[in-house]
Protein backbone atom coordinates (compact mmCIF):
# COMPACT_ATOMS: atom_id res chain seq x y z
CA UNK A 1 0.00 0.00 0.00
CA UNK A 2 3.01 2.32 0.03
CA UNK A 3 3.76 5.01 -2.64
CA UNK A 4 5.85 2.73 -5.69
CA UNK A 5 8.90 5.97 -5.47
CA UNK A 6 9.38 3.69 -2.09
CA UNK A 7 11.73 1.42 -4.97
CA UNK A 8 13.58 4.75 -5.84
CA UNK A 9 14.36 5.54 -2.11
CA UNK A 10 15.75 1.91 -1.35
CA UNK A 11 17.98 1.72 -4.63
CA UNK A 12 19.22 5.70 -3.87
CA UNK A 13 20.17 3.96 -0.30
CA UNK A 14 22.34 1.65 -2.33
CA UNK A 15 20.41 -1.16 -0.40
CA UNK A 16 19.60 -4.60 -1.61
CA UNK A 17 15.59 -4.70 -3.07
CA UNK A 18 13.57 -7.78 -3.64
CA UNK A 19 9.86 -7.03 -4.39
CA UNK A 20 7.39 -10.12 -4.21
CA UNK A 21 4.40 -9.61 -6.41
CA UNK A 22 1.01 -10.78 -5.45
CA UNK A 23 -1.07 -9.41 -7.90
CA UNK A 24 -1.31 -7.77 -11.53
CA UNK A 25 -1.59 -4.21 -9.74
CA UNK A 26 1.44 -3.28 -11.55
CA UNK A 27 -0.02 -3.30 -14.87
CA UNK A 28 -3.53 -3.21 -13.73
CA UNK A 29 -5.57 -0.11 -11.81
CA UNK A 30 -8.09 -2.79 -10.92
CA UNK A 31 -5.43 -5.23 -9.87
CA UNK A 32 -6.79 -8.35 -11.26
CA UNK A 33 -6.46 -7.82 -15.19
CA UNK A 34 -10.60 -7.90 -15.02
CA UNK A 35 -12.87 -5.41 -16.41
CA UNK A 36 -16.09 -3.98 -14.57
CA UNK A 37 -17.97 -6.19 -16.46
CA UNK A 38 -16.13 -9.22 -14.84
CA UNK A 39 -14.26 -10.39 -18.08
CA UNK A 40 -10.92 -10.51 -18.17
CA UNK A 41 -9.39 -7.33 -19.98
CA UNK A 42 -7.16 -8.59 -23.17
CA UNK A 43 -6.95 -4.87 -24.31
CA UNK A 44 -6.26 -2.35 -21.54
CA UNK A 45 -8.24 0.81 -22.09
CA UNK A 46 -5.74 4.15 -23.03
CA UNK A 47 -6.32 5.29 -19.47
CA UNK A 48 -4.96 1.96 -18.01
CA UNK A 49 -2.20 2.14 -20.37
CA UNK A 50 -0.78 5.72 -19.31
CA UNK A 51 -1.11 4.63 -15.58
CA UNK A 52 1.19 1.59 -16.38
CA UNK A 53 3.86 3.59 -18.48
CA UNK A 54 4.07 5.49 -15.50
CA UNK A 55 4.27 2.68 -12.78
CA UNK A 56 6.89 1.24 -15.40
CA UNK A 57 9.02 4.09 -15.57
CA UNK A 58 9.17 4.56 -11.41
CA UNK A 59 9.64 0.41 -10.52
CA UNK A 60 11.35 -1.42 -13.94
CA UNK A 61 14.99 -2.33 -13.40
CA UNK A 62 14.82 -1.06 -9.80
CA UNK A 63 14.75 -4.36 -8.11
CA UNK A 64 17.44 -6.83 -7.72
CA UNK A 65 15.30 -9.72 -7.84
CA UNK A 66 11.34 -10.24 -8.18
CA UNK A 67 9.63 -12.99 -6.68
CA UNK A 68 6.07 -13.96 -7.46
CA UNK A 69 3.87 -17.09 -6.11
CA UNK A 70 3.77 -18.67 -9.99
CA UNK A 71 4.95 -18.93 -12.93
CA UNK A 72 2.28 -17.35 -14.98
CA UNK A 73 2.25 -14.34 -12.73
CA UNK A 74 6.11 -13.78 -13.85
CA UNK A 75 4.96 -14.46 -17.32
CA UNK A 76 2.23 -11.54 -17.61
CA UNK A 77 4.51 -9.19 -16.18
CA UNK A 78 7.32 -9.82 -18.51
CA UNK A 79 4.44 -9.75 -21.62
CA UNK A 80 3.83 -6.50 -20.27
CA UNK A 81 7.37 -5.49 -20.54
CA UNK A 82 8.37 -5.33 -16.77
CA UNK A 83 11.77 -6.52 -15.36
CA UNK A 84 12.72 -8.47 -17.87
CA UNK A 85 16.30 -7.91 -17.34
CA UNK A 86 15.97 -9.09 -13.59
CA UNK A 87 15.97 -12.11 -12.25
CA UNK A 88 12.59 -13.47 -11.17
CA UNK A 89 11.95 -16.05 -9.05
CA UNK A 90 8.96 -18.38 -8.66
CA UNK A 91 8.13 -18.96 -4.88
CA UNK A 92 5.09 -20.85 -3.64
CA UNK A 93 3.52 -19.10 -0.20
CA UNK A 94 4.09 -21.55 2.33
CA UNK A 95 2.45 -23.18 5.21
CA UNK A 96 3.23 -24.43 8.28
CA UNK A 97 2.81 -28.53 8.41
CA UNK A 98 2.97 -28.70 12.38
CA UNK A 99 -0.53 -30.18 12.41
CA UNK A 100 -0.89 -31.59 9.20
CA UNK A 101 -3.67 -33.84 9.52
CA UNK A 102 -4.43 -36.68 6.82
CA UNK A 103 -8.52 -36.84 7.76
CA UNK A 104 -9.99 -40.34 6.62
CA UNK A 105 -12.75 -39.42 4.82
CA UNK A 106 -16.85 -40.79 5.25
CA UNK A 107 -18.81 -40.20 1.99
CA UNK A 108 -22.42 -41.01 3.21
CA UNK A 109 -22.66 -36.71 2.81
CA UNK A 110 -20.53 -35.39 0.12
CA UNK A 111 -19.27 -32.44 1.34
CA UNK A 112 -18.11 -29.83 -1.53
CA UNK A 113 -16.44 -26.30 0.07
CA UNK A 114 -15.48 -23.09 -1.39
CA UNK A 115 -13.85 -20.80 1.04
CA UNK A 116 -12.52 -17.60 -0.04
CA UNK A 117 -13.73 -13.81 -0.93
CA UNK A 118 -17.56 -13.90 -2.65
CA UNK A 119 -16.40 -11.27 -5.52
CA UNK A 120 -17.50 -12.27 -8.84
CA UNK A 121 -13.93 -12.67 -9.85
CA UNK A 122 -13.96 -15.67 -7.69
CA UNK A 123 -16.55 -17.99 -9.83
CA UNK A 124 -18.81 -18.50 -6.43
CA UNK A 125 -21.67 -18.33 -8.75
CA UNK A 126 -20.10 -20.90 -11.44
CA UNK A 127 -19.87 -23.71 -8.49
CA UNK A 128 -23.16 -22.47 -7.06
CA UNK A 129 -25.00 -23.17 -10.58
CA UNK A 130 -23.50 -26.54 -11.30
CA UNK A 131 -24.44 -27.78 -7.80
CA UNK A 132 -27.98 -27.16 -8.54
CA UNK A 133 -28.00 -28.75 -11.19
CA UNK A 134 -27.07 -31.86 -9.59
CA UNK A 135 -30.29 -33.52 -8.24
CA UNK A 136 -28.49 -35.85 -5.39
CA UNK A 137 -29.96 -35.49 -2.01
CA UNK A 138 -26.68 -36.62 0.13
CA UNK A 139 -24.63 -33.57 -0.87
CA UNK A 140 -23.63 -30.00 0.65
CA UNK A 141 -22.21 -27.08 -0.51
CA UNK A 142 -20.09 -25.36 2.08
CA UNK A 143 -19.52 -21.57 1.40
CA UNK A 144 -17.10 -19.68 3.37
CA UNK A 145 -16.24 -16.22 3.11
CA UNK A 146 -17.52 -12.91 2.72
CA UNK A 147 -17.57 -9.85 0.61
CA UNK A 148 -19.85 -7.67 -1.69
CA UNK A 149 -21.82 -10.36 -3.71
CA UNK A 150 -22.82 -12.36 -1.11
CA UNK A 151 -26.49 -11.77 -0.85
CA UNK A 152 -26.08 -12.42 -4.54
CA UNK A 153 -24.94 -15.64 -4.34
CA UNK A 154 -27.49 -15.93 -1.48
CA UNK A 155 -30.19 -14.87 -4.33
CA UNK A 156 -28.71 -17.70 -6.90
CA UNK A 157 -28.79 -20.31 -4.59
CA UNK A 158 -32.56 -20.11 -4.70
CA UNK A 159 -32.76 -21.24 -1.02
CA UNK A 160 -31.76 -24.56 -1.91
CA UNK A 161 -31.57 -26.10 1.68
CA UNK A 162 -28.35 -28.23 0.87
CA UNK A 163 -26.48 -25.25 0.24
CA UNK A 164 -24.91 -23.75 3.38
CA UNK A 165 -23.71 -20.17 3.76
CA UNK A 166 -21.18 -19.49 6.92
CA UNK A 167 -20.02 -16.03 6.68
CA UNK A 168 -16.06 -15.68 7.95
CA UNK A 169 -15.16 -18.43 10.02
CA UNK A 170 -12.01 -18.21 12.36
CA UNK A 171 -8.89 -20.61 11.35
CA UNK A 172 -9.75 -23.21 14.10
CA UNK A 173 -13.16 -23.27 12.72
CA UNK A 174 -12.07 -23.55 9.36
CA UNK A 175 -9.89 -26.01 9.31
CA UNK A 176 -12.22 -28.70 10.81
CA UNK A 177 -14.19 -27.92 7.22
CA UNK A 178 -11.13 -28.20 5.53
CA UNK A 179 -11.08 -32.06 7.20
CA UNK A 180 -14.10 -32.98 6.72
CA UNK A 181 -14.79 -31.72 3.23
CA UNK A 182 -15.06 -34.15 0.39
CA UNK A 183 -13.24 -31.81 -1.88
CA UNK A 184 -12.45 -28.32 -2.51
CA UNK A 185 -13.54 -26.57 -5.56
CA UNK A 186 -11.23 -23.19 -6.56
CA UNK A 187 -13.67 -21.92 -9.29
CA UNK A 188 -12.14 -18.67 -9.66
CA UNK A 189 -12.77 -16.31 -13.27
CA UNK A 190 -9.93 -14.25 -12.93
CA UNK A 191 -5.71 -15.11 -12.70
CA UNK A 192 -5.90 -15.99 -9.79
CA UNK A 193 -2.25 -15.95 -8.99
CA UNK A 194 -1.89 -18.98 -6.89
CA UNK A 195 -4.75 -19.85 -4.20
CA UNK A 196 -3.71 -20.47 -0.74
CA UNK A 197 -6.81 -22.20 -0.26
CA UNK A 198 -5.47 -25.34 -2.34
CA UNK A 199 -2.66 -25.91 -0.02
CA UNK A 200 -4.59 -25.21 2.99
CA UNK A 201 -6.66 -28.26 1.37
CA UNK A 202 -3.84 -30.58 0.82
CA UNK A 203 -2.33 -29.86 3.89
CA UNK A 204 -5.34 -31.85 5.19
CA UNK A 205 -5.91 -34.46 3.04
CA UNK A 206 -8.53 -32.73 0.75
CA UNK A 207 -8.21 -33.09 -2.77
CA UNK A 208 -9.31 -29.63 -5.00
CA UNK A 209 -11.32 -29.50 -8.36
CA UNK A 210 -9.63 -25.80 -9.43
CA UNK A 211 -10.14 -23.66 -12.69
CA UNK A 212 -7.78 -23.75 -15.31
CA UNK A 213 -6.58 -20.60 -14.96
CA UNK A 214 -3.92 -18.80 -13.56
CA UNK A 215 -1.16 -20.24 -10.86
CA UNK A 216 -4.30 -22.68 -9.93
CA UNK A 217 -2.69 -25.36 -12.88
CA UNK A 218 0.51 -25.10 -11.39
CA UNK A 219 -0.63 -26.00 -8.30
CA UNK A 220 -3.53 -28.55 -9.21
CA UNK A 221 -2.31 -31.65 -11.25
CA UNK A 222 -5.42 -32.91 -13.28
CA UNK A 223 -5.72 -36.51 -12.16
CA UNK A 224 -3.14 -36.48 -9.37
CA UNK A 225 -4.16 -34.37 -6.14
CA UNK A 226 -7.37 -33.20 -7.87
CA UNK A 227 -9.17 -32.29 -11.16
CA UNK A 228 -9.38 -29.14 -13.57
CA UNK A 229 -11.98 -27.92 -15.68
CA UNK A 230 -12.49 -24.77 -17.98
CA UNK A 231 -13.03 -21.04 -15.91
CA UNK A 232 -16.27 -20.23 -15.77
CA UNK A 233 -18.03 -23.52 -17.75
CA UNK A 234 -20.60 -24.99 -15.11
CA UNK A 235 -21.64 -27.44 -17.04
CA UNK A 236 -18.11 -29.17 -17.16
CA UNK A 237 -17.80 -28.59 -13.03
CA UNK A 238 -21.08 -30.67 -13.14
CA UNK A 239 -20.13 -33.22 -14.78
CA UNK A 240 -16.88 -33.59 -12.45
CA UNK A 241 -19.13 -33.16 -9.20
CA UNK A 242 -21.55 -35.56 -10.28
CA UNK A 243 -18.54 -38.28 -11.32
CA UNK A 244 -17.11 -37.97 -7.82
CA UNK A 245 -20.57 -38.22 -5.80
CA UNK A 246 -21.28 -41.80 -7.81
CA UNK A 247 -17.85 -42.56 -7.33
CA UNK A 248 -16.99 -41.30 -3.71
């Protein structure tokens, strides 16, 4: 959240500078490469474009090295003609595996969760649609989160009763979902950049059905530790969801 000339004063210091990138704010006012409509922005307006010939001129080549949480975050910066002559390095967030919990699973309720912001950018309303599609009585939808389109998402749910909305829950609180959930579902619209909610699955024993999009398929091996399926196509998330509840 600090002023970007924060670069100049370091390197003026003749101090070492490493900047880890989280998001697309550097070439994007909106952060997230989306435009108001939702869709992701292939063409930035002229606006968009002065703002990031200015960012470029105060924070290119001022680093030493760059780190960002994938691969394909690196990428778009470099298309967009940052620091590409500085080394950048790909490094996964991390969590702490002190209680690491491999949680044997019961499939008599299929429990599906989604824990995150509810922005549109986050797909809550792709997963939402395919579930209620899916005409099993022995499954839940665990929602977890909150943010500006959540009496949205309350609105497309329809008041489906297997659908359960739980606001922000505490870590303690959340990570007994994370146990006893069936499997996660990441079904985010935007690039997402990496999605600390797969590891925080994986770390207990969850397996993740993630959009192909972003750092998510660097993170999600299709087949291995879970399943991908095209951003934003709820009838492909369906089909996945309703493979796994005949096949627990």
């Amino acid at each position: 959240g600090l002023s970007l000339l924060i670069l100049r004063a370091v390197k003026s210091l003749g101090l070492p500078l490493v900047l880890s990138v989280h998001d697309y704010s550097l070439m994007c006012p909106r952060f997230s490469l989306l435009k108001g409509s939702g869709e992701i922005c292939q063409s930035p307006r002229p606006i968009c474009q002065v703002i990031n010939k200015m960012k470029m001129l105060v924070v290119d080549n001022k680093p030493d090295i760059v780190t960002a949480s994938s691969q394909f975050v690196i990428n778009k910066i470099r298309e967009n003609g940052l620091f590409n002559k500085t080394k950048c390095i790909k490094l996964w967030r991390a969590l702490s595996l002190d209680d690491a919990y491999l949680a044997k699973k019961t499939y008599e309720i299929i429990d599906i969760l989604y824990s995150g912001q509810l922005t549109r950018a986050k797909g809550v309303h792709v997963i939402i649609d395919a579930f209620k599609q899916i005409k099993h009585k022995n499954i839940r939808l665990h929602i977890v989160g909150r943010g500006p389109y959540a009496e949205e998402l309350k609105g497309i749910a329809g008041g489906d009763s297997r659908i359960v909305f739980h606001g922000f829950k505490q870590w303690e609180e959340l990570k007994e979902l994370y146990k006893k959930a069936s499997v996660t579902v990441v079904p985010s619209i935007w690039y997402e950049p990496f999605g600390i909610i797969i590891i925080e699955s994986f770390k207990y024993g969850t397996p993740v059905i993630g959009s192909n999009i972003g750092g998510i398929q660097e993170i999600v091996e299709d087949g291995y530790n879970g399943l991908l399926f095209e951003a934003g196509n709820g009838n492909q998330l369906k089909d996945i969801l309703e493979g796994l509840i005949e096949n627990p």
